[in-house]
Protein backbone atom coordinates (compact mmCIF):
# COMPACT_ATOMS: atom_id res chain seq x y z
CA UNK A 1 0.00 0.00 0.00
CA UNK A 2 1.59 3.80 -1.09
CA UNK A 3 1.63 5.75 1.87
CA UNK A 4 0.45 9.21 2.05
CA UNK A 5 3.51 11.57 0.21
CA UNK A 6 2.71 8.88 -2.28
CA UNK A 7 -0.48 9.15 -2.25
CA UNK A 8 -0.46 12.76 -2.96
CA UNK A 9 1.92 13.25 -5.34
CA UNK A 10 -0.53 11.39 -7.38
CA UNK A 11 -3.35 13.55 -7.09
CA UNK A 12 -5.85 15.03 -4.01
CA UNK A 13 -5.93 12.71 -0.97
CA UNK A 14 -10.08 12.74 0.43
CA UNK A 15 -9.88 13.06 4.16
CA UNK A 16 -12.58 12.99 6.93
CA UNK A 17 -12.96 14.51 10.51
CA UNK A 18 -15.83 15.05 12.84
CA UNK A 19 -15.58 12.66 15.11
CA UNK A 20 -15.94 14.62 18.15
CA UNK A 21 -19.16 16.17 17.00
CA UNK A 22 -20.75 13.02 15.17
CA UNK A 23 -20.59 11.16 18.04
CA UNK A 24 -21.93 13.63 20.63
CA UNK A 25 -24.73 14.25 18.06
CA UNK A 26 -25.13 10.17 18.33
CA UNK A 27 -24.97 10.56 22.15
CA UNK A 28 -21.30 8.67 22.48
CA UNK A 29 -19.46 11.90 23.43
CA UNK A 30 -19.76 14.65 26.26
CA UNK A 31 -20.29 18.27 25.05
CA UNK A 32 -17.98 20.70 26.92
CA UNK A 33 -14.72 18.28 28.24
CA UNK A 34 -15.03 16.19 24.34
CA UNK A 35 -13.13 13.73 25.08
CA UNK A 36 -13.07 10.83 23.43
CA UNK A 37 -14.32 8.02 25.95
CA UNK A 38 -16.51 6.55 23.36
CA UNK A 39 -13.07 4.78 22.42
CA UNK A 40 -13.23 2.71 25.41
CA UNK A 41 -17.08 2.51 26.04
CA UNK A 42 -18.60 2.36 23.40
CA UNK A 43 -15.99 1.17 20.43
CA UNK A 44 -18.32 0.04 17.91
CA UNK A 45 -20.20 3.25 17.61
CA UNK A 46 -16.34 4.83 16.96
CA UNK A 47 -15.63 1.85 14.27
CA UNK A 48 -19.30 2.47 12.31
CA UNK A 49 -18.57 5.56 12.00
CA UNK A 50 -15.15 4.92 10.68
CA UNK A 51 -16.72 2.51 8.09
CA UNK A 52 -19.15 5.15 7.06
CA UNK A 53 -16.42 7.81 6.54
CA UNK A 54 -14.56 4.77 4.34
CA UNK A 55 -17.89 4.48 2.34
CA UNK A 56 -18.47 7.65 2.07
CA UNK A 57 -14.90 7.95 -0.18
CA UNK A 58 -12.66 8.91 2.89
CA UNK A 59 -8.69 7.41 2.27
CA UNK A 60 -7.58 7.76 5.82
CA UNK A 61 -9.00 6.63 8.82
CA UNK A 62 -8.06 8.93 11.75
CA UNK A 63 -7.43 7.61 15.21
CA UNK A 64 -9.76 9.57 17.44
CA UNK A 65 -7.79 10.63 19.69
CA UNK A 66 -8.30 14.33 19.48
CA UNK A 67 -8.44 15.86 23.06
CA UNK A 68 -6.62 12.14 24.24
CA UNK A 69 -4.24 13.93 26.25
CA UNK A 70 -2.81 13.89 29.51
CA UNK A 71 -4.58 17.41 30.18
CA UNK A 72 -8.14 16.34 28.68
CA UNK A 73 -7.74 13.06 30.61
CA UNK A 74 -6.74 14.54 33.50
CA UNK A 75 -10.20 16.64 33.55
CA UNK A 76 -12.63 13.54 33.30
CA UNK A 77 -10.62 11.52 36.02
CA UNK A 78 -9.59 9.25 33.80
CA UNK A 79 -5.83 10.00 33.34
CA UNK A 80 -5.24 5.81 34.05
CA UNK A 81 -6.95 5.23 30.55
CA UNK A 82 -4.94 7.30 28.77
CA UNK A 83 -2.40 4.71 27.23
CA UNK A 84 -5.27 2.31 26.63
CA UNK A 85 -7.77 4.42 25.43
CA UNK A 86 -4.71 6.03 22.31
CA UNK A 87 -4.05 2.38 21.34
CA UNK A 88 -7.55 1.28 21.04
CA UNK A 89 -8.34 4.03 19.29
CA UNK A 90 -5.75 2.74 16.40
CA UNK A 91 -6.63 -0.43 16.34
CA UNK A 92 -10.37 0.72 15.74
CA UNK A 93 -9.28 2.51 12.96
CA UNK A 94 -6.75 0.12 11.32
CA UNK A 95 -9.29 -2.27 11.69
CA UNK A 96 -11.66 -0.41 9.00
CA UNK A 97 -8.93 0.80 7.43
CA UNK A 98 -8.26 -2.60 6.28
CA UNK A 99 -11.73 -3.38 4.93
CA UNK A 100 -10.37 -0.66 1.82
CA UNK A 101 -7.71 0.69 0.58
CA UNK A 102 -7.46 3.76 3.35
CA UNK A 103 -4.23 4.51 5.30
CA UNK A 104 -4.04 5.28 9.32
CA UNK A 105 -3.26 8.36 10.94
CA UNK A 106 -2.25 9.12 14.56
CA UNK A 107 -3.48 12.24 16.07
CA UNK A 108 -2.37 15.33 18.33
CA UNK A 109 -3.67 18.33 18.85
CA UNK A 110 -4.24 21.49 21.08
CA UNK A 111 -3.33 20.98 24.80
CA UNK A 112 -4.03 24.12 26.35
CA UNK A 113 -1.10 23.69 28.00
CA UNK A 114 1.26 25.74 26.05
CA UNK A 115 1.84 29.41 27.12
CA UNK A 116 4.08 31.54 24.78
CA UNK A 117 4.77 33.75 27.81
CA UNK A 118 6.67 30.74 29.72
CA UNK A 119 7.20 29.07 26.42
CA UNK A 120 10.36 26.56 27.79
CA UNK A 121 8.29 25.13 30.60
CA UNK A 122 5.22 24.77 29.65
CA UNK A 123 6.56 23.51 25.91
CA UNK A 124 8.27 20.49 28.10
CA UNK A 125 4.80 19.14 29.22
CA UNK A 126 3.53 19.80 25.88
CA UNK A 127 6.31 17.79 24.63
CA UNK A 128 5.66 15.24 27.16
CA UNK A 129 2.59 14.63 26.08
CA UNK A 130 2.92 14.46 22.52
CA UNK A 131 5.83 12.10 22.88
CA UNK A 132 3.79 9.38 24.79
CA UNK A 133 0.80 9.91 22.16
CA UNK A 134 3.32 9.12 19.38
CA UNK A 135 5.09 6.92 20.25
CA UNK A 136 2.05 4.64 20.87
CA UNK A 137 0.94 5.83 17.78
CA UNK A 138 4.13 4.59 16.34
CA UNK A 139 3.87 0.76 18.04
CA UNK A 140 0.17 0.73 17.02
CA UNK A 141 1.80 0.80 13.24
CA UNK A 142 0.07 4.29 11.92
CA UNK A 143 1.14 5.75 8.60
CA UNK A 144 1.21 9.61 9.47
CA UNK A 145 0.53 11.29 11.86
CA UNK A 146 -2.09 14.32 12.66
CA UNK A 147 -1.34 17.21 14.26
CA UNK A 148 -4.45 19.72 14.18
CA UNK A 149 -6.06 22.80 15.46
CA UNK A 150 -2.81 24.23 16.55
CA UNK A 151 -3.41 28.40 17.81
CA UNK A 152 0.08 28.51 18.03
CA UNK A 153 3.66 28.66 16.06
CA UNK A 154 5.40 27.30 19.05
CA UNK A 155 3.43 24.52 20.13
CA UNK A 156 2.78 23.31 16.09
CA UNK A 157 6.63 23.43 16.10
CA UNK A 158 6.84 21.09 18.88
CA UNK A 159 4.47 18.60 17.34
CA UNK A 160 6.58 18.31 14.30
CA UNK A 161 9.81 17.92 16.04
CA UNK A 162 8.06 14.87 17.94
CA UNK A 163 6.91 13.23 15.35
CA UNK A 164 10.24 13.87 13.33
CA UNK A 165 11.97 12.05 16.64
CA UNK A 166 9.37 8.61 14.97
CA UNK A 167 10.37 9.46 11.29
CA UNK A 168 7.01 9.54 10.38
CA UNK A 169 5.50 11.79 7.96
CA UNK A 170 3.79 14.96 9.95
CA UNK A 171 0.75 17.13 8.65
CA UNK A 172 0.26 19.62 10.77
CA UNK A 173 -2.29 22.61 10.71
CA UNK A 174 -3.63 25.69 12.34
CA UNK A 175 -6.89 26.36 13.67
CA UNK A 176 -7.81 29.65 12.49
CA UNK A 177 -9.77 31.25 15.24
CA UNK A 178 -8.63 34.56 14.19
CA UNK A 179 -6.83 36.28 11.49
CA UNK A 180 -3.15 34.82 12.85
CA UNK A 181 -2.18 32.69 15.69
CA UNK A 182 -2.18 33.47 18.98
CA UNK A 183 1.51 33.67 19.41
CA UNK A 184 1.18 36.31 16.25
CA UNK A 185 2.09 34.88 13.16
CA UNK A 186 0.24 34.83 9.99
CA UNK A 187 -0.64 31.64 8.67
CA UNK A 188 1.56 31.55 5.48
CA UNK A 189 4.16 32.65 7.72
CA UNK A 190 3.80 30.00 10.39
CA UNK A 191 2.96 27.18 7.38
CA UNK A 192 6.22 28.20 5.66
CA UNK A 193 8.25 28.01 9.02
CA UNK A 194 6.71 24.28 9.42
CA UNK A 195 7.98 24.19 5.56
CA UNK A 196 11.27 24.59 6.81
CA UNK A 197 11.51 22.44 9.19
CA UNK A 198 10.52 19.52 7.22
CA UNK A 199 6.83 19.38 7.37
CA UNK A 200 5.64 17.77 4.61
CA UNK A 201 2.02 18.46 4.47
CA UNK A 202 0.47 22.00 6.48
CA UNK A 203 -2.68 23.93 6.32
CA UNK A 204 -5.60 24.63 7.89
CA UNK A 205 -8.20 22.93 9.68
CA UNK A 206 -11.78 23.81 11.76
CA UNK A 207 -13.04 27.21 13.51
CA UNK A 208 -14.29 28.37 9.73
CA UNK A 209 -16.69 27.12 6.71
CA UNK A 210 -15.75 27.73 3.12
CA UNK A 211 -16.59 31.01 2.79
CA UNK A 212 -14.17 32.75 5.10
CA UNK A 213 -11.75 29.28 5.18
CA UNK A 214 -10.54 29.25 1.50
CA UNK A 215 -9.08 32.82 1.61
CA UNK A 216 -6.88 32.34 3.93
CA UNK A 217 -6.18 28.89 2.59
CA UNK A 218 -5.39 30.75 -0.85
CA UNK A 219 -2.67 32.65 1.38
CA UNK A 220 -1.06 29.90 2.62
CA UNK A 221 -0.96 27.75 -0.71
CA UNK A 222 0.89 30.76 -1.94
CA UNK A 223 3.67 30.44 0.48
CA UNK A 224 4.99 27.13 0.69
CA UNK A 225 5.78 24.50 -1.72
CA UNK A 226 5.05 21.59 -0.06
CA UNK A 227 1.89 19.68 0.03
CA UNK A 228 -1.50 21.66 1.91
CA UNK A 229 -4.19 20.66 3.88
CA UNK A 230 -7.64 21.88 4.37
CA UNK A 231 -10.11 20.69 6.77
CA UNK A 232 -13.13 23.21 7.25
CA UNK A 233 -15.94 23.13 9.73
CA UNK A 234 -19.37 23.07 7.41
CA UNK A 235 -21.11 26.18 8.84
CA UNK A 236 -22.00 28.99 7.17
CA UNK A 237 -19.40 31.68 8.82
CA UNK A 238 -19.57 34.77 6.98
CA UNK A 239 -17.61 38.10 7.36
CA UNK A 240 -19.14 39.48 10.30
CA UNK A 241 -19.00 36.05 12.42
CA UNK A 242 -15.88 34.35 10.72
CA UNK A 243 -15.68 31.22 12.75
CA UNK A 244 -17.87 28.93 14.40
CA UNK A 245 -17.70 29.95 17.60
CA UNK A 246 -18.69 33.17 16.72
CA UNK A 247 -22.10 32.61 15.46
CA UNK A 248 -25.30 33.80 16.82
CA UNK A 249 -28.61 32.81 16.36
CA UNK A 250 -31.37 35.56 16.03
CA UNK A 251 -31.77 36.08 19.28
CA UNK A 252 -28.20 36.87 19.85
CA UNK A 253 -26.94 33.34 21.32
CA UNK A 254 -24.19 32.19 21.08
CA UNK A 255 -24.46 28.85 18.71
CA UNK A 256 -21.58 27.10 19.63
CA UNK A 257 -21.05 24.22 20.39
CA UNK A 258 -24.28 22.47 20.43
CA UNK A 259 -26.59 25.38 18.46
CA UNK A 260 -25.28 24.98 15.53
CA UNK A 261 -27.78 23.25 13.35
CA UNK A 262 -29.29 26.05 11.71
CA UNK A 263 -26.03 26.86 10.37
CA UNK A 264 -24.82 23.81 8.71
CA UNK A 265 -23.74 23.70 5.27
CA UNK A 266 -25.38 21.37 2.81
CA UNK A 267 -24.32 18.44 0.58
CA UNK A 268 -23.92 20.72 -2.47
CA UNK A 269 -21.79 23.27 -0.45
CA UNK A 270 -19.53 21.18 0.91
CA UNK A 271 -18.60 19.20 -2.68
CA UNK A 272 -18.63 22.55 -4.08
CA UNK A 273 -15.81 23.82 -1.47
CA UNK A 274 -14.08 20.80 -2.28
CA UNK A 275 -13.95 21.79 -6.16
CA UNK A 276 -12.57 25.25 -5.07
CA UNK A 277 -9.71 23.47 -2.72
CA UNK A 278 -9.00 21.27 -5.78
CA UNK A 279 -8.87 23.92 -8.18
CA UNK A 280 -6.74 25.89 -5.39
CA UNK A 281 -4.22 23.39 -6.04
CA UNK A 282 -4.79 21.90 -1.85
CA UNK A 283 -3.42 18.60 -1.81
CA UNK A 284 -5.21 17.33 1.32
CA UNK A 285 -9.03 18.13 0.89
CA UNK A 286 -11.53 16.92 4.26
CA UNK A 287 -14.24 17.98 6.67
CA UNK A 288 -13.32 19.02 10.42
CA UNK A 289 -16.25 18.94 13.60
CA UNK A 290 -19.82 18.87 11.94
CA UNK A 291 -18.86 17.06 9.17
CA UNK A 292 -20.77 13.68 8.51
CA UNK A 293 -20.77 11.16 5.85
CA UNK A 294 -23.21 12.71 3.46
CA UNK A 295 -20.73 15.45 3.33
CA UNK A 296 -18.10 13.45 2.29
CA UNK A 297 -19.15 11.40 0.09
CA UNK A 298 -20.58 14.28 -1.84
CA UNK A 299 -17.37 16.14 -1.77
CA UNK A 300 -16.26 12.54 -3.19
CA UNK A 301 -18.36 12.03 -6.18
CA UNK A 302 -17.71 16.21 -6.63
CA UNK A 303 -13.94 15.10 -7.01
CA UNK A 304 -14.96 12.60 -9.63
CA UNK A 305 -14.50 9.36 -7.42
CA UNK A 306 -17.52 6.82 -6.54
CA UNK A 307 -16.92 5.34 -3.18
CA UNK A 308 -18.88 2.67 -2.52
CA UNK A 309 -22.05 4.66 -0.91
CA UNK A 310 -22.62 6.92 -4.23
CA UNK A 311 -24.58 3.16 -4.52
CA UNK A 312 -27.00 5.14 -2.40
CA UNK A 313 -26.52 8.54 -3.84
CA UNK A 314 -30.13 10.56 -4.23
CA UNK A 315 -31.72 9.87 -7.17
CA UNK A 316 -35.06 12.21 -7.15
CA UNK A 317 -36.30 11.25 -10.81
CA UNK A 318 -38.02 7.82 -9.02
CA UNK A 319 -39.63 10.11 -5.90
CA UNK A 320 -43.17 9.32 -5.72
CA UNK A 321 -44.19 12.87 -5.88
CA UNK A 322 -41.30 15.17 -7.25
CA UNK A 323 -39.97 12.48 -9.85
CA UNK A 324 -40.25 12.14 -13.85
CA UNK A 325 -42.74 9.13 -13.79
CA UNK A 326 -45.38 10.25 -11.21
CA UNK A 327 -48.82 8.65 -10.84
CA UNK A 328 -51.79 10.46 -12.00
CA UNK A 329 -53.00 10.90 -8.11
CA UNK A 330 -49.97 13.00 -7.12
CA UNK A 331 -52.07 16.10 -8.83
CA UNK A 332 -53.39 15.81 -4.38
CA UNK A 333 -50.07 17.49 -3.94
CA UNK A 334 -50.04 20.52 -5.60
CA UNK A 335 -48.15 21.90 -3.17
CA UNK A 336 -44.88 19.95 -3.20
CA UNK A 337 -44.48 21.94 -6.80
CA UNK A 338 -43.21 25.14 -7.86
């Protein structure tokens, strides 16, 4: 099997993330801490949803262990399942893997640990805590690794240098909550230092849909050479509310995390935002939290692919009202028509 850098020099590699928000949609997963306990209590809700993401045209399989940290675990009182709970979560996801032809990824992220004021100290528990993540990651037998939603330059930096320590191939990316991150760089800036330290793959990923995502995607495809990633949220985040967590409902509410429904993105948006990464020249082209499978398997078939649930794909001309061969007794709703 070609791994990843192989994978993409051959054209755009389809990837899929949600997990976190999936499964706390599907009641698996706590809104507020997020962490990832469905891994150990519930793993077959973790590998259907795996399977689906496969089905739905997805080429890598991510270990979900996003927010399975030391820190995270710490908060829940589970800190003892924190070895446990990163393996499992590889095995789950090797073990779909294998029913297709997806690679595996390992996966760090944010700790909210780091603090560019005291960056030395508080970069060695970071550091910590990434080793011990990849390095089971690493024994479990993954083919990249992950490392995502970064708000800063000096923590991403970190990241790679751990997983450079495993020789593995790193894609990292930045959460763009704002215009820069938080340790103020701009994103081609920070992408191109992650350039030159041997990242191979860097981008974005969550906090904005397509709309205000792909310009600053555009920015950072412009700076570096290497293979990019993008990985919006599908919400409609506009220039007034740019990100997620900035968007209120009419009566002023905050929507995130669990308002958000009203603000999804459809089917058609999301494969469209997919043709725009493609055509951006983005190597790496996925969904981050609110994504599901319909998304991706229209951002799939949008690509030109047919994963094995386009079996399923709509097909409106054989509705019994709205189709091409209707009965004469649909003229009892009028109103489903223009």
């Amino acid at each position: 099997m070609s791994g990843i850098l192989e994978r993409l020099n051959k054209g755009v590699v389809l990837g899929a993330e949600g997990y976190l928000f999936e499964l706390e949609r599907r009641g698996y997963v706590q809104a507020g801490p997020f962490v990832p306990e469905v891994v150990l209590d519930n793993p077959e809700a973790v590998k259907q949803l795996h399977r689906e993401f496969l089905r739905a045209g997805a080429e890598v399989m991510v270990a979900f262990t996003y927010y399975a940290h030391k820190e995270k675990m710490r908060t829940i009182g589970r800190e003892k399942d924190l070895e446990p709970l990163n393996r499992n979560a590889i095995r789950l996801a090797r073990e779909v893997a294998k029913e297709g032809d997806a690679l595996v990824a390992g996966n760090i992220c944010n700790t909210w640990v780091y603090d560019p004021a005291n960056p030395e100290e508080s970069g060695k528990v970071v550091r910590d805590m990434y080793y011990e993540q990849i390095k089971w990651a690493t024994e479990e037998g993954v083919d990249f690794i992950i490392s995502e939603t970064n708000d800063y330059l000096g923590e991403a930096l970190i990241g790679l240098e751990v997983i450079k320590e495993f020789n593995l191939p790193a894609m990292v990316t930045f959460a763009s909550t704002s215009d820069q991150t938080i340790d103020g760089y701009t994103f081609d800036v920070a992408c191109k230092r992650l350039e030159d330290n041997g990242c191979e793959i860097v981008g974005l990923n969550c906090s904005r849909g397509p709309e205000t995502f792909l310009p600053l995607m555009q920015q950072v495809r412009s700076a570096v050479k290497c293979y990019t990633a993008a990985q919006p949220v599908p919400y409609h985040t506009h220039a007034d509310q740019p990100t997620f967590q900035s968007l209120k409902d009419a009566h002023g509410n905050r929507a995130f995390p669990v308002g958000l429904d009203p603000f999804l993105c459809t089917r058609f948006e999301m494969a469209n935002f997919a043709v725009e990464a493609r055509d951006m020249d983005v190597n790496y082209i996925g969904i981050c939290c609110g994504g599901a499978p319909h998304h991706v398997r229209a951002m799939a078939e949008a690509l030109g692919r047919k994963p094995e649930a386009s079996r399923y794909s709509p097909d409106i001309s054989l509705h019994p009202i709205l189709g091409t061969h209707v009965k004469e007794n649909t003229s009892n709703f009028k109103n489903w028509k223009d």
